[in-house]
Protein backbone atom coordinates (compact mmCIF):
# COMPACT_ATOMS: atom_id res chain seq x y z
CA UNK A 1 87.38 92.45 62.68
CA UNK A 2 85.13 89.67 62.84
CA UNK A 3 82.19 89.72 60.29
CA UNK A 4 79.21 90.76 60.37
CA UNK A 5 75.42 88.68 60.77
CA UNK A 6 71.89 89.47 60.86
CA UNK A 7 69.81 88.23 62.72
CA UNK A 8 66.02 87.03 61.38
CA UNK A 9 63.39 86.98 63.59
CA UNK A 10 60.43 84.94 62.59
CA UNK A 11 58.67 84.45 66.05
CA UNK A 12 59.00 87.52 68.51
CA UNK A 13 58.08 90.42 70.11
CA UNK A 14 58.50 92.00 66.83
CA UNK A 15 59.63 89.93 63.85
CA UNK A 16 61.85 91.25 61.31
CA UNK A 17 65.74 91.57 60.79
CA UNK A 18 68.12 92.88 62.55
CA UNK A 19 71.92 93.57 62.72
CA UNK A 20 72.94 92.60 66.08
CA UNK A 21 72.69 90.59 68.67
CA UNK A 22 71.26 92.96 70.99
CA UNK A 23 68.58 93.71 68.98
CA UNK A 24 67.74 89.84 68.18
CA UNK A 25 67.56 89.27 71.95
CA UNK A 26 65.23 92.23 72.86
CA UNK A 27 62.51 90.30 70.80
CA UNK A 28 63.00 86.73 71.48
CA UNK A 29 64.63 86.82 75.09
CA UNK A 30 61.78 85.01 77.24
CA UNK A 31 59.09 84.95 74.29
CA UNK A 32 57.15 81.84 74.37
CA UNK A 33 57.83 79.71 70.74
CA UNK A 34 60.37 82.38 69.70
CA UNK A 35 61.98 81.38 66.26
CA UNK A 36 65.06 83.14 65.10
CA UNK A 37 68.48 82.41 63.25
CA UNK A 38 71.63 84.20 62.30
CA UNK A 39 72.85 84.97 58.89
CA UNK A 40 75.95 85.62 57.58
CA UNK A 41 74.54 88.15 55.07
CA UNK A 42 71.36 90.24 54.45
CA UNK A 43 70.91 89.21 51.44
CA UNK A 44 70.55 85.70 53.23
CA UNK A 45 68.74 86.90 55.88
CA UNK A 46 66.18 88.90 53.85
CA UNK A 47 65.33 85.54 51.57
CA UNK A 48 65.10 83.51 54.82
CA UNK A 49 62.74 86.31 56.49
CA UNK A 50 60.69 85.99 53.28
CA UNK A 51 60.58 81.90 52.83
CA UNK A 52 59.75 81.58 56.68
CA UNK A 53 61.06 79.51 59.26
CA UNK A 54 60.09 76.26 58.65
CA UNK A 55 63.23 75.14 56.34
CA UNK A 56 65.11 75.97 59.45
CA UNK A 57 62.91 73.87 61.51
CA UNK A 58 65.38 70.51 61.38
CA UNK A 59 68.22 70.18 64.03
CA UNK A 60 71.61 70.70 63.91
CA UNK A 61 73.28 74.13 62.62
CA UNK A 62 70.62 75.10 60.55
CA UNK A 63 67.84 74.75 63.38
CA UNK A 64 65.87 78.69 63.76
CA UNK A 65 66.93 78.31 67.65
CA UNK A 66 65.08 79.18 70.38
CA UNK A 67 66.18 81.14 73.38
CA UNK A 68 67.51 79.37 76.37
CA UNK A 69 65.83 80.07 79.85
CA UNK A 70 66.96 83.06 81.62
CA UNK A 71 70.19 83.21 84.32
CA UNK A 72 68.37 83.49 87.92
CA UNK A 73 68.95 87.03 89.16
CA UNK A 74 69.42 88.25 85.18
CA UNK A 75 68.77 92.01 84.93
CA UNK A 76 65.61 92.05 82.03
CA UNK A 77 65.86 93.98 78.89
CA UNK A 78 63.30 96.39 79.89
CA UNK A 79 65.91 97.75 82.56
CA UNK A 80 67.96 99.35 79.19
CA UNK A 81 67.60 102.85 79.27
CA UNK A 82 67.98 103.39 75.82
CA UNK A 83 67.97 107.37 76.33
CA UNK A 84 71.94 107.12 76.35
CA UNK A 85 74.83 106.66 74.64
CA UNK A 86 76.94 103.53 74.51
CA UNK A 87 80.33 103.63 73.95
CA UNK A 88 83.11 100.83 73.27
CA UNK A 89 86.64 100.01 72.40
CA UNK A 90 88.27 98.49 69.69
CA UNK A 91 91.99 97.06 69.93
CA UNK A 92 94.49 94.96 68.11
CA UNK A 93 96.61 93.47 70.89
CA UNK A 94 96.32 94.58 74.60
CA UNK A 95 98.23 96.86 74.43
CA UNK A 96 97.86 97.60 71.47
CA UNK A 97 95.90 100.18 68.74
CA UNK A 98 93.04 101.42 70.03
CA UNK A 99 89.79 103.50 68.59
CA UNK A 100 86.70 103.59 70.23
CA UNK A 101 83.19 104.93 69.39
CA UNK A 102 79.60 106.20 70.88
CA UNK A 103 77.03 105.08 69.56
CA UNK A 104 73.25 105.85 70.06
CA UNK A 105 71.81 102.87 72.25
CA UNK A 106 68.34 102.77 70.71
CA UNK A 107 68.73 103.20 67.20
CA UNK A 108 72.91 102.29 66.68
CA UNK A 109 73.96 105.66 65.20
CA UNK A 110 77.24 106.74 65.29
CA UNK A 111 77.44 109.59 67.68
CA UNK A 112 81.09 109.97 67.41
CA UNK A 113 84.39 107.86 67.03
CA UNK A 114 87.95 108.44 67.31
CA UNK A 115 91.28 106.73 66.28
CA UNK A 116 93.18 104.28 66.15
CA UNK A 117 95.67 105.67 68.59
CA UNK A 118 99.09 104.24 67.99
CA UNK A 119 99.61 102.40 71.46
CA UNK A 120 97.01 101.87 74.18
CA UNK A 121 95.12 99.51 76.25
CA UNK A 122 91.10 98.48 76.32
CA UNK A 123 90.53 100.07 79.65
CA UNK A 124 92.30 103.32 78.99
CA UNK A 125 90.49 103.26 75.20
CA UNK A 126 87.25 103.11 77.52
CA UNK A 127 87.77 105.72 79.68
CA UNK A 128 88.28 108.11 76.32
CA UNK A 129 84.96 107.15 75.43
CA UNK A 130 82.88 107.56 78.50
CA UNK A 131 84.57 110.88 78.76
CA UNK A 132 83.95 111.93 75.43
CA UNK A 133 80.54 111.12 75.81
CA UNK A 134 80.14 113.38 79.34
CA UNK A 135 81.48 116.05 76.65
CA UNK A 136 79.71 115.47 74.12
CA UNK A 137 76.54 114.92 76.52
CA UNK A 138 77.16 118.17 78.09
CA UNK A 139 78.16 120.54 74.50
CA UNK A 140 74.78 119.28 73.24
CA UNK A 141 72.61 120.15 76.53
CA UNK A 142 70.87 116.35 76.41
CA UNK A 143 69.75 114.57 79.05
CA UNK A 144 71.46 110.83 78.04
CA UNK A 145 72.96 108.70 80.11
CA UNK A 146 76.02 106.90 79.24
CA UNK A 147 76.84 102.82 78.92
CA UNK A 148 79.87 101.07 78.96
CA UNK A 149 80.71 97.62 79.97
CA UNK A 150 84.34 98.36 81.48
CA UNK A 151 83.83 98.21 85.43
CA UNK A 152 87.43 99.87 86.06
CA UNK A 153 86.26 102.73 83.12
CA UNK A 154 83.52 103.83 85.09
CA UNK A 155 85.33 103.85 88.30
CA UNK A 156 88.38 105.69 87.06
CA UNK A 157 85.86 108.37 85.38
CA UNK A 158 84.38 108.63 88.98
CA UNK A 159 87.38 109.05 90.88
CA UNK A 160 88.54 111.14 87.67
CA UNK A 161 91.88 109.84 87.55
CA UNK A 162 93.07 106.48 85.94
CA UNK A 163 95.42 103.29 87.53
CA UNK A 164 97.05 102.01 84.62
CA UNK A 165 100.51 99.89 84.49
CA UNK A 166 100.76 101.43 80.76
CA UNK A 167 104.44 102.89 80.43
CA UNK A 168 104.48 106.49 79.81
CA UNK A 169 107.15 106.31 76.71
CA UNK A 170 107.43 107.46 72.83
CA UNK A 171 105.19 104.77 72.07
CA UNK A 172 102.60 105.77 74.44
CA UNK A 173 102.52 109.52 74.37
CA UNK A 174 99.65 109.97 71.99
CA UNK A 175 97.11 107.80 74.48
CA UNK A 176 98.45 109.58 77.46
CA UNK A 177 98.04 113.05 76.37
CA UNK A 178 94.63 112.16 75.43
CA UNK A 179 94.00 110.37 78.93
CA UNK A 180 95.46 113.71 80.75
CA UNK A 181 93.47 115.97 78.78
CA UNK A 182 90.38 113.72 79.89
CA UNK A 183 91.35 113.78 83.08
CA UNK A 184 91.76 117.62 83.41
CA UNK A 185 88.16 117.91 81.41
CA UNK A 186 86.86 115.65 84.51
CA UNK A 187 88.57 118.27 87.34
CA UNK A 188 87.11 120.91 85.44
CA UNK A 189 83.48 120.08 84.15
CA UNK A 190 81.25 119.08 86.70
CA UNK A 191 78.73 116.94 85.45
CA UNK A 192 74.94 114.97 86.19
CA UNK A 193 74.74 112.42 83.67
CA UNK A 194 74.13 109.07 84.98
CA UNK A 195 77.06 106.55 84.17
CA UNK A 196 76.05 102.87 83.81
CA UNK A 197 77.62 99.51 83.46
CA UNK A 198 76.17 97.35 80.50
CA UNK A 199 75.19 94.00 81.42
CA UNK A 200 76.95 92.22 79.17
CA UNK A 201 75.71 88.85 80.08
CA UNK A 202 72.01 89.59 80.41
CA UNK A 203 71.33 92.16 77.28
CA UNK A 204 74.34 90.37 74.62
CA UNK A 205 77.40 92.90 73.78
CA UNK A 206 77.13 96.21 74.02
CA UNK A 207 75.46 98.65 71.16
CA UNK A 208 78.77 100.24 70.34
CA UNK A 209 80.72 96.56 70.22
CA UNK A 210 83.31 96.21 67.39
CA UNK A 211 83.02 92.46 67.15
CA UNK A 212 86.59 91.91 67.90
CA UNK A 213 85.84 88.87 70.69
């Protein structure tokens, strides 16, 4: 798993520290003079949030960068509804072992997690998750919507049934009784919540992200 930074923000919407990328972004992302920098611990990021930016000022590595223009046609940050859940998968090979977690989209909170399952692939992990989250959505009688950034996810939870080449064998069996039991919760549980695709590219990785890139 790669490791985790924090993310100092000296010049922003709302200065401070914060522990992803996402976060970082949402305050600097467009701000005129923005100032930030990533460190690779909080203790380091908490001493450099203290001393300011200006030993950061220099170029190179160490420079507190600022944020490069906007892609034309990028969605803005301010399109995140952040009254959902996000969900994401972990793996270690594709296939491979798979877990995968929901997390809350404005504040980062574990909603729920499950795994590692012995033998699976990212998309099917995904699929798990956005289901789960309809469930867990629906148990709880909340109005969130649900994010994940897996286009064929989404469309396999809409269509409720999945299009994987993953062999159904000994190795497999735990992922696909999980995956039919998701699919027969879809057949069975009509549902409102909205489903949407993170935009990866315009808001950084997901809330939910495992950091495995």
């Amino acid at each position: 798993m790669s490791k985790s930074k924090f993310y100092v923000v000296w010049t922003g919407r709302q200065p401070g520290i914060y522990a992803t990328w996402a976060e970082c972004k949402a305050q600097v992302d467009g701000f005129p003079g923005a100032r930030y920098k990533s460190f690779e611990s909080k203790s380091e990021a908490e001493a450099a949030y203290a001393g300011g930016a200006k030993p950061y000022a220099r170029s190179g590595s160490g420079a507190a960068k600022k944020p490069t223009a906007p892609r034309a046609g990028a969605k803005p940050t301010s399109d995140i509804d952040y009254n959902s859940i996000s969900v994401d998968v972990g793996t270690r090979g594709n296939p491979g072992p798979v877990e995968y977690k929901g997390v809350d989209t404005a504040t980062g909170e574990v909603i729920f997690s499950h795994g590692p399952i012995a033998k699976g692939t990212n998309n099917l992990g995904e699929f798990l998750a956005i289901v789960h989250a309809l469930a867990h959505i629906q148990r709880e009688g909340s109005d969130k919507s649900v994010y994940s950034d897996s286009v064929n996810a989404i469309k396999w939870v809409k269509q409720r049934r999945v299009s994987s080449t993953l062999p159904r064998d000994k190795s497999t069996e735990e992922i696909w009784m999980l995956v039919d039991r998701a699919v027969e919760w879809l057949e069975t549980h009509p549902y409102s919540t909205k489903i949407m695709k993170w935009e990866t590219r315009d808001w950084g990785e997901i809330k939910a992200d495992y950091g495995r890139k």
